[in-house]
N, C-alpha and C. Protein backbone atom coordinates (compact mmCIF):
# COMPACT_ATOMS: atom_id res chain seq x y z
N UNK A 1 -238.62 27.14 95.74
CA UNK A 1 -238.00 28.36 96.23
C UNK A 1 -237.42 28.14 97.61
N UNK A 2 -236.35 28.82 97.98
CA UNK A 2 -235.36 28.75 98.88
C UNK A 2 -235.37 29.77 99.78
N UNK A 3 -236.20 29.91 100.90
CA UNK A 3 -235.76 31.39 101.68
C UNK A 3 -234.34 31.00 102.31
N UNK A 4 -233.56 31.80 102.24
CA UNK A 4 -232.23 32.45 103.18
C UNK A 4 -231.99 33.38 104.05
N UNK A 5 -231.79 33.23 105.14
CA UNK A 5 -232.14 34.55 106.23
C UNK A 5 -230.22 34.31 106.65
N UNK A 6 -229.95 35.91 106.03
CA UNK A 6 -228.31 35.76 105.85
C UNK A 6 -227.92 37.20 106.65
N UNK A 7 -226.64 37.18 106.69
CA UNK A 7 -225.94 38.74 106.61
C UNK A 7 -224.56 38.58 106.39
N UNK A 8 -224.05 39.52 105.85
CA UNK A 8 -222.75 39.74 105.23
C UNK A 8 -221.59 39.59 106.26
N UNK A 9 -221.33 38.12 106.34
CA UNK A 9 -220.28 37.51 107.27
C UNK A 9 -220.09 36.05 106.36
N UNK A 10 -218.83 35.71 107.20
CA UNK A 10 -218.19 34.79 106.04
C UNK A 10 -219.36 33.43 106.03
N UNK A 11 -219.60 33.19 107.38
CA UNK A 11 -220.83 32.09 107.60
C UNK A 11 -222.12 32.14 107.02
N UNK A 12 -222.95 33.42 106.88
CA UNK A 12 -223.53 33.82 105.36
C UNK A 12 -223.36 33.45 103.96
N UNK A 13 -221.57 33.76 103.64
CA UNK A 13 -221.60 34.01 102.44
C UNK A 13 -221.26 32.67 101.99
N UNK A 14 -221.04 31.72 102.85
CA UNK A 14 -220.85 30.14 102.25
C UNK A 14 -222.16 29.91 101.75
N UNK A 15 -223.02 30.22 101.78
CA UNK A 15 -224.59 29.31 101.81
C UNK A 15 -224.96 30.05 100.39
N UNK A 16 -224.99 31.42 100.43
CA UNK A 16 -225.43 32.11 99.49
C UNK A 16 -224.26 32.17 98.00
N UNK A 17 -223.03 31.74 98.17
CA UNK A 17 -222.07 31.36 97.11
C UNK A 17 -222.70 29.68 96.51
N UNK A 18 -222.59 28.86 97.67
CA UNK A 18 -222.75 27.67 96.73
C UNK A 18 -224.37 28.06 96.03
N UNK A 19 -225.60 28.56 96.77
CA UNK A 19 -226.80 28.60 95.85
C UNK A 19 -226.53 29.11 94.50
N UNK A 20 -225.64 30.31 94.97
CA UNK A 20 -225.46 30.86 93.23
C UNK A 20 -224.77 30.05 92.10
N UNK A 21 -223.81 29.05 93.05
CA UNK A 21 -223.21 28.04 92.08
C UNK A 21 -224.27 27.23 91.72
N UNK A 22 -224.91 26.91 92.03
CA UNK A 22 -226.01 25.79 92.07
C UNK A 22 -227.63 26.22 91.34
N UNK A 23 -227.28 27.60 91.48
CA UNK A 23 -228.72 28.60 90.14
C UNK A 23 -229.87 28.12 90.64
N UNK A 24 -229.84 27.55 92.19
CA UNK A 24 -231.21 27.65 92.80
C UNK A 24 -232.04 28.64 92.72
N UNK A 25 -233.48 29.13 92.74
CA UNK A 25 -233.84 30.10 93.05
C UNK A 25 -234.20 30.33 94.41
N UNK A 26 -233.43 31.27 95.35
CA UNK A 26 -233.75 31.85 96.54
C UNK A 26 -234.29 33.08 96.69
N UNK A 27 -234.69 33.08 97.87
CA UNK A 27 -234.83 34.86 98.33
C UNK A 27 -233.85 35.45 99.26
N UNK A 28 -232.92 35.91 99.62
CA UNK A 28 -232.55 36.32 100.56
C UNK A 28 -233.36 37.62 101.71
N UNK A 29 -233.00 36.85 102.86
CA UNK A 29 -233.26 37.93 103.36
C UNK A 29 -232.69 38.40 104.89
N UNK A 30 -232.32 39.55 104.69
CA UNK A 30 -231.38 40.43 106.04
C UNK A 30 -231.54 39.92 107.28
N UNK A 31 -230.91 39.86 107.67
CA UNK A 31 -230.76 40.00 109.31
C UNK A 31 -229.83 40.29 109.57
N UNK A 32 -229.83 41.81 110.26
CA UNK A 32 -229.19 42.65 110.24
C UNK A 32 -228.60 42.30 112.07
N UNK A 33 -227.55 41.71 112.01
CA UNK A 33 -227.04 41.17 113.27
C UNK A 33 -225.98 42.03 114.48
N UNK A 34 -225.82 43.16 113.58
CA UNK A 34 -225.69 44.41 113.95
C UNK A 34 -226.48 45.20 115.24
N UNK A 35 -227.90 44.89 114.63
CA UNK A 35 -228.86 45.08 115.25
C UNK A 35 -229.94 44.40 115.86
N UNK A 36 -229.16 43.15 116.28
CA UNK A 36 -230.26 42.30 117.02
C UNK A 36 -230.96 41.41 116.52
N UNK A 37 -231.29 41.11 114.88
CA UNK A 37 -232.04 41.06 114.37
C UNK A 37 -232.65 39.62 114.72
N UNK A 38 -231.42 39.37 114.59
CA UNK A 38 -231.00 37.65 115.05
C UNK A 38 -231.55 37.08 115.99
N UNK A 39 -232.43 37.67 116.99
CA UNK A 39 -233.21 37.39 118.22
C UNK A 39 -234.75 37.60 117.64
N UNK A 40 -235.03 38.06 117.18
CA UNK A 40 -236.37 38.16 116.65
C UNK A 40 -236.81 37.19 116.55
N UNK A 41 -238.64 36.81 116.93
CA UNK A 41 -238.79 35.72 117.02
C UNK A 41 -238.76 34.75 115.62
N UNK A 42 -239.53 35.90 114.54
CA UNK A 42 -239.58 35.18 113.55
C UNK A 42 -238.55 34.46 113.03
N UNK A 43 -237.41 35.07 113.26
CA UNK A 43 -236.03 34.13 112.60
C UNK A 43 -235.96 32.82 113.76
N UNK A 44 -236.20 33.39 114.95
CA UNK A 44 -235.83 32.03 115.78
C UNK A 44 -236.41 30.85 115.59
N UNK A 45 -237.45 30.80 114.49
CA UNK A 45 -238.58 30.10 114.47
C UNK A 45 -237.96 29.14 113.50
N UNK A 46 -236.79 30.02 112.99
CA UNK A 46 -235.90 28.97 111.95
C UNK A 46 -234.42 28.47 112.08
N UNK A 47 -234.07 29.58 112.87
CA UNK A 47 -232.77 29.50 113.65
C UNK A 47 -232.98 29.89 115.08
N UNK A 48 -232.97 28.40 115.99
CA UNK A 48 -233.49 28.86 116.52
C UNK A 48 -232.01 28.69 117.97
N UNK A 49 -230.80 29.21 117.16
CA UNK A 49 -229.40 29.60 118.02
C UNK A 49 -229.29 31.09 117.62
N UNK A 50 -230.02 31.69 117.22
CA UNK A 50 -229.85 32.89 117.10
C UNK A 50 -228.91 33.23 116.30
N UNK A 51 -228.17 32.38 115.03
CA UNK A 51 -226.83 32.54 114.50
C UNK A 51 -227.75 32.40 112.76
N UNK A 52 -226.87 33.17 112.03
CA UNK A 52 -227.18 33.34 110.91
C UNK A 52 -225.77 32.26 110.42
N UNK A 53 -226.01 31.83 109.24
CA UNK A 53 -227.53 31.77 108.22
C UNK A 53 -228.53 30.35 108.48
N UNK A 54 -229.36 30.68 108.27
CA UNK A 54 -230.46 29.87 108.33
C UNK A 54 -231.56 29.47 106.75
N UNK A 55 -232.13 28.57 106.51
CA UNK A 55 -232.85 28.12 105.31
C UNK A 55 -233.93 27.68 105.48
N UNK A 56 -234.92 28.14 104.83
CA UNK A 56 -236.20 27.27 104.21
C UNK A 56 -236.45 26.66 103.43
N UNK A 57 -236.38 25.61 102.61
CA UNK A 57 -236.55 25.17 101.33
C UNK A 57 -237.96 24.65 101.42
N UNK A 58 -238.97 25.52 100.72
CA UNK A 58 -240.47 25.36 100.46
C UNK A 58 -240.57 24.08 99.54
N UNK A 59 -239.64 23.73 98.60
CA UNK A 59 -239.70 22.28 98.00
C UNK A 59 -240.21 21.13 99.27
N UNK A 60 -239.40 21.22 99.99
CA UNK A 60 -239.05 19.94 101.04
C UNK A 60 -239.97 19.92 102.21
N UNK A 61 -239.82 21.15 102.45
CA UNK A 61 -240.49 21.62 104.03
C UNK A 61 -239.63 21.53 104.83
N UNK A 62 -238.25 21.36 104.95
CA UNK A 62 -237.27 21.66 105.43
C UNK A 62 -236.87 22.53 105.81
N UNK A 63 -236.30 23.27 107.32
CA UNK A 63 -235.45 24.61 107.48
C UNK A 63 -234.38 23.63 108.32
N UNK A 64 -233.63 24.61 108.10
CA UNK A 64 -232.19 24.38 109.01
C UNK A 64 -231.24 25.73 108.85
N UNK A 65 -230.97 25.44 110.07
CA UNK A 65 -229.58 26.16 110.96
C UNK A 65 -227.98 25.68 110.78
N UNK A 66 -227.27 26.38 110.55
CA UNK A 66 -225.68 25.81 111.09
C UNK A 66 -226.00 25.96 109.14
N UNK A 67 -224.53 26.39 109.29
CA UNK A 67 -223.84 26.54 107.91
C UNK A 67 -223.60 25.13 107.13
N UNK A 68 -222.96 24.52 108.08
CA UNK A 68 -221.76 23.31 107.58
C UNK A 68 -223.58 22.50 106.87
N UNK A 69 -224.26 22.63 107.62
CA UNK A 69 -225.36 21.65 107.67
C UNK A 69 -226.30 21.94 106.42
N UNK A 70 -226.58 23.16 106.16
CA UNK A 70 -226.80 23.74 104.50
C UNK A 70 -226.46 22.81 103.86
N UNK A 71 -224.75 23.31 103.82
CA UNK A 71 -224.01 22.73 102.69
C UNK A 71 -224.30 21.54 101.95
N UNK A 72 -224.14 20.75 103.45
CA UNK A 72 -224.12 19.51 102.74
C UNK A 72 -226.01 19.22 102.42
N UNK A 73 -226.78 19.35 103.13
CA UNK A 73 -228.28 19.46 102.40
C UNK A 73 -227.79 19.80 100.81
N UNK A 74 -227.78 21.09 100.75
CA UNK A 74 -228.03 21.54 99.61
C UNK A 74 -227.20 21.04 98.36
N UNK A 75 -225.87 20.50 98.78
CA UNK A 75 -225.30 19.23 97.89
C UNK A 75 -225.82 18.15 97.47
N UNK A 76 -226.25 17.46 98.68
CA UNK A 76 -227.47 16.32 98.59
C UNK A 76 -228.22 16.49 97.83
N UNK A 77 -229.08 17.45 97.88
CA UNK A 77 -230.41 17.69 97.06
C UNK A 77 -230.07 17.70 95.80
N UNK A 78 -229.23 18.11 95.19
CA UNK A 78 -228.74 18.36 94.21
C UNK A 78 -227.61 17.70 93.40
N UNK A 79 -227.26 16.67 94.33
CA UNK A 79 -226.64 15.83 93.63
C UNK A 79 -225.00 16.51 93.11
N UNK A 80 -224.64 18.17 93.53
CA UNK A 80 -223.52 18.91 93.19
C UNK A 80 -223.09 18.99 94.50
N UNK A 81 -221.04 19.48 94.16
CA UNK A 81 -220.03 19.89 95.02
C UNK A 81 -219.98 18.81 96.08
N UNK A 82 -220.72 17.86 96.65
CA UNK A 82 -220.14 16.55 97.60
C UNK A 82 -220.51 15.42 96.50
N UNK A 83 -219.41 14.40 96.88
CA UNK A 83 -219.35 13.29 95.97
C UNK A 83 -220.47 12.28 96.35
N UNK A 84 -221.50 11.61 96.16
CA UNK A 84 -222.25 10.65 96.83
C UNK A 84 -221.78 10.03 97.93
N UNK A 85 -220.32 9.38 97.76
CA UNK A 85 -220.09 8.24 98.69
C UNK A 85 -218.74 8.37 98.32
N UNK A 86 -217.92 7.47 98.89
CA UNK A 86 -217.05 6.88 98.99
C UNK A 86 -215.63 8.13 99.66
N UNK A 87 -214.26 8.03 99.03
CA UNK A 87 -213.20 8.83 99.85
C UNK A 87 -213.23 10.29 99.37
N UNK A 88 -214.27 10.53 98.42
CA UNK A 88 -213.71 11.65 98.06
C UNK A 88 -214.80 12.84 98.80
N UNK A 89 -216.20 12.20 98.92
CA UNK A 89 -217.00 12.29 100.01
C UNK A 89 -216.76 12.69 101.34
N UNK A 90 -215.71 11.64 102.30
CA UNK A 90 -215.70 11.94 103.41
C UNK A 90 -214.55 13.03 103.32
N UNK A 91 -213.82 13.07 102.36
CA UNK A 91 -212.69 14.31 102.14
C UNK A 91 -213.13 15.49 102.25
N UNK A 92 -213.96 15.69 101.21
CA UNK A 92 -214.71 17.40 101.43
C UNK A 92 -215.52 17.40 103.03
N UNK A 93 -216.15 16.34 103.59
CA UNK A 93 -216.65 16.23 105.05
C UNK A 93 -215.49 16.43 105.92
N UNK A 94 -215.12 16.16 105.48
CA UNK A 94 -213.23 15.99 106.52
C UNK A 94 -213.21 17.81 107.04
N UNK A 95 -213.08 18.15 105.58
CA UNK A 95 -212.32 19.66 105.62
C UNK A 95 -213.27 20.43 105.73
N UNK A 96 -214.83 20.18 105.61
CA UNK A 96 -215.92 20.95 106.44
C UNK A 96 -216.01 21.19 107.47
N UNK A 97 -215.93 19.93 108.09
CA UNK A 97 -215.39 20.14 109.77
C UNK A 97 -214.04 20.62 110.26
N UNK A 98 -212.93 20.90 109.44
CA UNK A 98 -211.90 21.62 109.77
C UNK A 98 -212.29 23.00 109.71
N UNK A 99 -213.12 23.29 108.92
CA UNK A 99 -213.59 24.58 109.00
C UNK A 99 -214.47 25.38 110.21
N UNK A 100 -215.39 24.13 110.64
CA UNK A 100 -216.23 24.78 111.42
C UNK A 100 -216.09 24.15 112.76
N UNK A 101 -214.84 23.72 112.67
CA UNK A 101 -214.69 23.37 114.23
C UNK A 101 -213.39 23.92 114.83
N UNK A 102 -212.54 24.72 113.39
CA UNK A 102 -211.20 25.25 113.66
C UNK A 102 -211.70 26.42 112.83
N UNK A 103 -210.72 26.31 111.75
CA UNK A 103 -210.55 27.56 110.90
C UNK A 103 -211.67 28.87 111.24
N UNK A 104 -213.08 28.68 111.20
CA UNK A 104 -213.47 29.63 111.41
C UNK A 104 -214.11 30.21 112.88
N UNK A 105 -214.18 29.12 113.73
CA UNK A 105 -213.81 30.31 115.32
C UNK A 105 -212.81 30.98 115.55
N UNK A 106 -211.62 30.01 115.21
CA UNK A 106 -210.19 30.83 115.48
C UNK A 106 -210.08 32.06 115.01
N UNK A 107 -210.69 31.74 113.74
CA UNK A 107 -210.49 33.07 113.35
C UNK A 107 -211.05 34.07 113.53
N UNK A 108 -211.98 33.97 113.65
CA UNK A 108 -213.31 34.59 114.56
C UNK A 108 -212.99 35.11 115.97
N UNK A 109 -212.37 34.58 116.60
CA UNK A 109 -211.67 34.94 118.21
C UNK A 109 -210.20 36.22 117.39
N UNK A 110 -210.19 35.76 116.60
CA UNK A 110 -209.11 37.19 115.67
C UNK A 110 -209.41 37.84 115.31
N UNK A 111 -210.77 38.22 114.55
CA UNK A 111 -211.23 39.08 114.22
C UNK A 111 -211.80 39.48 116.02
N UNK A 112 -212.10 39.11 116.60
CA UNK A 112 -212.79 39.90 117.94
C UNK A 112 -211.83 40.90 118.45
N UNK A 113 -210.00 40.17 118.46
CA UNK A 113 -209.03 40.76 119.03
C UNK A 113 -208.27 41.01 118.33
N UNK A 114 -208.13 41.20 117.10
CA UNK A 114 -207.17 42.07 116.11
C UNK A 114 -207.95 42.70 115.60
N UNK A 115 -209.01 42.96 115.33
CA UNK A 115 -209.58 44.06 114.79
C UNK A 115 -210.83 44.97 116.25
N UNK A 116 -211.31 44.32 116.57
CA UNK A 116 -212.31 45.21 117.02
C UNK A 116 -212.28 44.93 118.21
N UNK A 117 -211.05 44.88 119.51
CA UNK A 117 -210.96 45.09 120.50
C UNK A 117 -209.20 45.11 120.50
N UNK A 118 -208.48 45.42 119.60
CA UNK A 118 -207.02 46.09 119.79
C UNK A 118 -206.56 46.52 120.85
N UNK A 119 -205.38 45.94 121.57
CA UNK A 119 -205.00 46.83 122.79
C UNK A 119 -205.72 46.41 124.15
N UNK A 120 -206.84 45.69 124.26
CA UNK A 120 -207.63 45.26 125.32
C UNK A 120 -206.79 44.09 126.06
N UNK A 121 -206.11 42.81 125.39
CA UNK A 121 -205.31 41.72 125.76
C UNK A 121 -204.34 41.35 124.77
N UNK A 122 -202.91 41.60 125.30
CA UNK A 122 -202.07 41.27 124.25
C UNK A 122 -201.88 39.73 124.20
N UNK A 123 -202.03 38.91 125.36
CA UNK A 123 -202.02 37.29 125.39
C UNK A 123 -203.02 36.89 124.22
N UNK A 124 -204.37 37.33 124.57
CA UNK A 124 -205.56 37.45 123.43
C UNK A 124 -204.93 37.55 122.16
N UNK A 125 -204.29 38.78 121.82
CA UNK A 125 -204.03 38.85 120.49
C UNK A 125 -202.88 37.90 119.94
N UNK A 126 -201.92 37.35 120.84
CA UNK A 126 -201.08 37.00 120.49
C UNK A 126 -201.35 35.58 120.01
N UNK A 127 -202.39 35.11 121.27
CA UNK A 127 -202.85 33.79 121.05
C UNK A 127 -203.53 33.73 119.36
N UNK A 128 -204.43 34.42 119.50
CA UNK A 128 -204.99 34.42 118.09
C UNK A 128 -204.56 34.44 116.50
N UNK A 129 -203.67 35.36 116.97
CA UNK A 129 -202.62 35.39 115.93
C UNK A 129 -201.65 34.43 115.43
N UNK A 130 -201.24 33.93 116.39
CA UNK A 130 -200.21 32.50 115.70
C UNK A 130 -200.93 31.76 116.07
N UNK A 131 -202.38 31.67 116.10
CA UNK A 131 -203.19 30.26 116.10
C UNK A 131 -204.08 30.60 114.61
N UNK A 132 -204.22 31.39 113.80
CA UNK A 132 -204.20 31.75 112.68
C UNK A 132 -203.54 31.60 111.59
N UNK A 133 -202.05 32.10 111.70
CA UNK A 133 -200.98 31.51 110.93
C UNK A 133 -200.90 29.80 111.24
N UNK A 134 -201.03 29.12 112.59
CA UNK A 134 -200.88 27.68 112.21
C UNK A 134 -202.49 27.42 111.21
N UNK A 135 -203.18 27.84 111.62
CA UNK A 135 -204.43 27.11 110.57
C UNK A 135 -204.01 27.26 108.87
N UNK A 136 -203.43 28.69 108.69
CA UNK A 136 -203.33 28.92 107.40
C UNK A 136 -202.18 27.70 106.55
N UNK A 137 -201.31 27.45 107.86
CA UNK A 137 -200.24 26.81 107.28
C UNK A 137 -200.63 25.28 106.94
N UNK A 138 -201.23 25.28 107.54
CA UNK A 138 -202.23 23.63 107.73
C UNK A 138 -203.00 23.57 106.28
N UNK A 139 -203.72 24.80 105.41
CA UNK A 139 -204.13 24.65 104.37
C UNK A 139 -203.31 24.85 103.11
N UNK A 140 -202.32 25.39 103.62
CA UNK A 140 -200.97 26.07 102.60
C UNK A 140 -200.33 24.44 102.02
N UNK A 141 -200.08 23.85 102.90
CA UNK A 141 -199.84 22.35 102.81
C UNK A 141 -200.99 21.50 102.36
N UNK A 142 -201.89 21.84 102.59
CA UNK A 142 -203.07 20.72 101.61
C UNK A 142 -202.69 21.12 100.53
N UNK A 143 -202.95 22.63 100.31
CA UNK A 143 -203.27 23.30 98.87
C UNK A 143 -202.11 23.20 98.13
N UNK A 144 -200.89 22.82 98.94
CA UNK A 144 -199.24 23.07 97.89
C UNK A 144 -199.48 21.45 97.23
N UNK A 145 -200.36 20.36 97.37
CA UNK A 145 -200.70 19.64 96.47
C UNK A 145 -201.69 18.97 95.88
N UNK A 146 -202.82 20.15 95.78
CA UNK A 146 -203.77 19.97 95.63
C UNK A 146 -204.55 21.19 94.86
N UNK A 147 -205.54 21.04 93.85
CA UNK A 147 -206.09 22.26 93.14
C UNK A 147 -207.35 22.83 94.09
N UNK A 148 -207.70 21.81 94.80
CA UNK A 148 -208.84 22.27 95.83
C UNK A 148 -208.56 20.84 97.08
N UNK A 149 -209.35 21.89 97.66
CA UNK A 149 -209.29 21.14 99.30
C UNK A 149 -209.36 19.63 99.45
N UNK A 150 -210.36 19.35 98.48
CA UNK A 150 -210.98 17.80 98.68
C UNK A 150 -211.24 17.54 97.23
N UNK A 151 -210.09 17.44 96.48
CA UNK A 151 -210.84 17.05 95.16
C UNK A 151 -211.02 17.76 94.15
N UNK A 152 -212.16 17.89 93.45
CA UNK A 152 -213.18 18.51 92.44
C UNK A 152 -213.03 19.65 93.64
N UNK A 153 -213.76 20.90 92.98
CA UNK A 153 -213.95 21.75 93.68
C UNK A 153 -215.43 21.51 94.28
N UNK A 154 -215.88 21.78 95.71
CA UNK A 154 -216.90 21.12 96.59
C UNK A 154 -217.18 22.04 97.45
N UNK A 155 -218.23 22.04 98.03
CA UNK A 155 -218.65 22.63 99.08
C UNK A 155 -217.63 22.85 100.42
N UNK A 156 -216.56 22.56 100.41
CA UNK A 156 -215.38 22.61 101.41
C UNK A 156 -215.13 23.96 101.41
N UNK A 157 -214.70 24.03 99.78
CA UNK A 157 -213.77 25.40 99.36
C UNK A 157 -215.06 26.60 99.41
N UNK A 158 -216.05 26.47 99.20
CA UNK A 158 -216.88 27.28 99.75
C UNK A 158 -217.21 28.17 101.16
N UNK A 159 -216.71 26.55 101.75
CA UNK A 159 -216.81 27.25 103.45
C UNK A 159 -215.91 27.96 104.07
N UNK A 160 -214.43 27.46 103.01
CA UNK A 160 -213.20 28.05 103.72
C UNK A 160 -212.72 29.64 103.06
N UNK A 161 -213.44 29.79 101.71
CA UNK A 161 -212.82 30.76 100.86
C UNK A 161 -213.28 32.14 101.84
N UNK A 162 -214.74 31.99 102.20
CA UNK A 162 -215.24 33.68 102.89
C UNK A 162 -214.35 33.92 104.14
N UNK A 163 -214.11 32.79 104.52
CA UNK A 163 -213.12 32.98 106.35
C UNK A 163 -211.57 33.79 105.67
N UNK A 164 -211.15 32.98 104.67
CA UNK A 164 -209.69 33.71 104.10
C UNK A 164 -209.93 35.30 103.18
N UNK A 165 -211.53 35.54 102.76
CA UNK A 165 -211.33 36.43 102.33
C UNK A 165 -211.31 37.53 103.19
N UNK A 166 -211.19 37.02 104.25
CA UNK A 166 -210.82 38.32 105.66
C UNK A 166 -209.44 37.95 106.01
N UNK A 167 -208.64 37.83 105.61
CA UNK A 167 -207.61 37.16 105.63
C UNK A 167 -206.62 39.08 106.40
N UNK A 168 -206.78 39.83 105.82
CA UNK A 168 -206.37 41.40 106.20
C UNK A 168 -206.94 41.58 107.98
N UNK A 169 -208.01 41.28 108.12
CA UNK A 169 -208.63 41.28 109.62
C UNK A 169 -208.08 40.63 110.66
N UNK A 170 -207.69 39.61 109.91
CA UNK A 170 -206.20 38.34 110.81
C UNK A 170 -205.10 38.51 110.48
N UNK A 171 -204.26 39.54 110.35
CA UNK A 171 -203.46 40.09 110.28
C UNK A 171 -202.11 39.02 109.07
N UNK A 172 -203.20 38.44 108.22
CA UNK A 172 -203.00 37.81 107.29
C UNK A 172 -202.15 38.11 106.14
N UNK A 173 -200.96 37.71 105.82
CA UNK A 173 -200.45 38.71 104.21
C UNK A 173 -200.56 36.79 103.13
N UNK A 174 -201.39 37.41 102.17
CA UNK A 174 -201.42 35.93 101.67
C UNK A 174 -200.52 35.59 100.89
N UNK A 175 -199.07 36.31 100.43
CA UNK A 175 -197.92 36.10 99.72
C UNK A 175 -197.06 35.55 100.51
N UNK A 176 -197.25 35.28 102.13
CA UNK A 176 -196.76 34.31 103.17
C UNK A 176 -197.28 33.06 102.84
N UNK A 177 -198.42 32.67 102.15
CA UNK A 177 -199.14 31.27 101.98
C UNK A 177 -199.31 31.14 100.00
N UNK A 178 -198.49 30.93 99.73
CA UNK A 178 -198.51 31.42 98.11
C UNK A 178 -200.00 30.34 97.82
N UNK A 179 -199.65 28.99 98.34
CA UNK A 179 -200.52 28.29 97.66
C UNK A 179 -202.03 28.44 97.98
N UNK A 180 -202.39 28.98 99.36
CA UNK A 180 -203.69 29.80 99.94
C UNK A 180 -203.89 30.72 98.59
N UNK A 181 -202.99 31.67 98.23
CA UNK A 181 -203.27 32.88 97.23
C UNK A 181 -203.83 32.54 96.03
N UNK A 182 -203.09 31.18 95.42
CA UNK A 182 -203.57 31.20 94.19
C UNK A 182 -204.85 30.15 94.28
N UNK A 183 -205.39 29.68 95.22
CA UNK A 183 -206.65 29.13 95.29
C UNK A 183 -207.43 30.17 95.82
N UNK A 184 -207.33 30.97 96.46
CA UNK A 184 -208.12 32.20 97.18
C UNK A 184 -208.47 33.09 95.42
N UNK A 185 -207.49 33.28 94.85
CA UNK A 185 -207.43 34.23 93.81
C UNK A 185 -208.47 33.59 92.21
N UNK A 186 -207.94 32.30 92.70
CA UNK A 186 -208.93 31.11 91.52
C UNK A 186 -210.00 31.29 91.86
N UNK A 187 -210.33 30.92 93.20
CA UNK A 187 -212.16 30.90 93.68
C UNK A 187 -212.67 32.21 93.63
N UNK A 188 -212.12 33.42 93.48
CA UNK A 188 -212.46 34.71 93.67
C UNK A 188 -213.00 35.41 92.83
N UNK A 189 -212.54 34.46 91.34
CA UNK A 189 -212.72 35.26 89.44
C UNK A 189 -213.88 34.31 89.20
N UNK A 190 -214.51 33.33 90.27
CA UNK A 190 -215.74 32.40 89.39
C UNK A 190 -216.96 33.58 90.50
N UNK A 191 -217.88 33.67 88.45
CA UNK A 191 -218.43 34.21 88.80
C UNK A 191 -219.67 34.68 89.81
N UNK A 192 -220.14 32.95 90.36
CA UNK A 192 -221.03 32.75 91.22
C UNK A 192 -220.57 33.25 92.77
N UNK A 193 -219.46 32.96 93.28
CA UNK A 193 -218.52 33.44 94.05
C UNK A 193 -218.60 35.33 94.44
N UNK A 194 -218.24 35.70 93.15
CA UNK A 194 -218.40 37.28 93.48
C UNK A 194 -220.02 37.75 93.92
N UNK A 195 -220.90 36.57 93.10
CA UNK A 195 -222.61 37.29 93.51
C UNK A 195 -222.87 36.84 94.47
N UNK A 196 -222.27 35.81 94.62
CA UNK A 196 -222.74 35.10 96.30
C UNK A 196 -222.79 36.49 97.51
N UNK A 197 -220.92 36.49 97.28
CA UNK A 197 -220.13 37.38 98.28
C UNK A 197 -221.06 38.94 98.49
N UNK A 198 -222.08 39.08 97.81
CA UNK A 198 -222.46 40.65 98.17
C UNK A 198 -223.99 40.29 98.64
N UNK A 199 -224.12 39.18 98.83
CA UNK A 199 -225.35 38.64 99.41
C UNK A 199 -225.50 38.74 101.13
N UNK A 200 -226.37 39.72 101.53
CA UNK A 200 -228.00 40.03 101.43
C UNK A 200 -227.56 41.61 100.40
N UNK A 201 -226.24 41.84 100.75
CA UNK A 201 -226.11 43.44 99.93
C UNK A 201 -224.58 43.49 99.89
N UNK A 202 -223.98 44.41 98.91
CA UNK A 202 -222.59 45.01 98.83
C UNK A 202 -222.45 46.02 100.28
N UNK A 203 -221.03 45.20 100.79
CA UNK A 203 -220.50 46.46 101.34
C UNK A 203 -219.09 46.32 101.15
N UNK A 204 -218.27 45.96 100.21
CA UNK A 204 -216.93 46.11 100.23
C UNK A 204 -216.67 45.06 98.78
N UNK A 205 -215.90 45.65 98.13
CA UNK A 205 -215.22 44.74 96.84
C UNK A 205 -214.47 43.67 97.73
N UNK A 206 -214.26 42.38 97.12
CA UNK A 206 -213.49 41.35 97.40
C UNK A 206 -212.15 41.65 97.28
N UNK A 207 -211.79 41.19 98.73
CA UNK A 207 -210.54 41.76 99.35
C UNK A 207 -209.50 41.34 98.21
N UNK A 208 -208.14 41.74 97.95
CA UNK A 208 -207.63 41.37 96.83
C UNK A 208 -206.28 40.31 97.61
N UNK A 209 -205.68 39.37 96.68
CA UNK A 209 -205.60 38.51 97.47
C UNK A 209 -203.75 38.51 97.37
């Protein structure tokens, strides 16, 4: 059994999509980051940056912090979504770290200033904004020849799909990135994907793409 200490953010919903791909049995459980929760000692005891999501795997005796770092554990263990070795391996690693060292702060600094501080810095917003559209365009071009990010479909497209499904919050239209759309729209109808996405709870249908 797998504890998960999550909340309904895109960095959450990577961890709790691939488990469901993967038919681990977990528990999830809230941390409601809204409210602090995230400082509590007990979670710090597992995350101990105060950042969700975080894991226990009672198999191993293992916990860990940091999303990207799940992933690839929980690939490992399992032998699914990263390739053992060789190019196709460091490919999905490639575009993990495009994710969590670009794609999703940036976007994240956009969601701070296009949605929930509007009007405070227009340099802010502006910056954010066409530093958004270049990331998108950067995957628009992988994806215009490619069915997934790295390959087989992998723990990559996992990390990147929850950041684009806020794609409306970054002032995003995804019929500007056709080839974003129809991989956003592919990953969106598998069904592990939709149960992931309402993990620790539902609060919004999957944005439509």
């Amino acid at each position: 059994m797998i504890d998960l200490y999550t909340w309904t953010t895109p960095n959450g919903r990577k961890v709790s999509i691939l488990l469901e791909e993967l038919g681990l049995p977990y528990r999830a459980h809230a941390i409601d980051i809204t409210n602090g929760e995230q400082f509590a000692p007990d979670f710090l005891a597992v995350g101990p940056n105060n950042k969700i999501p975080a894991i226990v795997d009672h198999e191993t005796g293992i916990s860990l912090m940091e999303s990207g770092a799940i992933l690839v554990y929980l690939a490992d263990k399992t032998g699914q979504f990263l390739a053992r070795e060789g190019e196709e391996r460091y490919r999905a690693i490639e575009w993990l770290m495009w994710q969590m060292g670009g794609f999703g702060p940036m976007l994240g600094q956009a969601h701070h200033f296009l949605k929930y501080n509007a009007g405070k810095s227009q340099y802010a917003e502006d910056r954010y904004r066409e530093e958004a559209r270049r990331l998108y365009g950067v995957l628009e071009k992988r994806l215009s020849g490619h069915a997934h990010v790295a390959g087989d479909y992998s723990i990559a497209d996992m990390a990147i799909w929850p950041w684009v499904s806020r794609h409306e919050w970054q002032e995003i239209d995804l019929s500007d990135f056709p080839a974003v759309r129809r991989w956003y729209r592919e990953l969106a109808s598998r069904p592990a994907v939709q149960k992931g996405y309402h993990v620790p709870k539902y609060t919004n249908d999957i944005p439509q793409g």
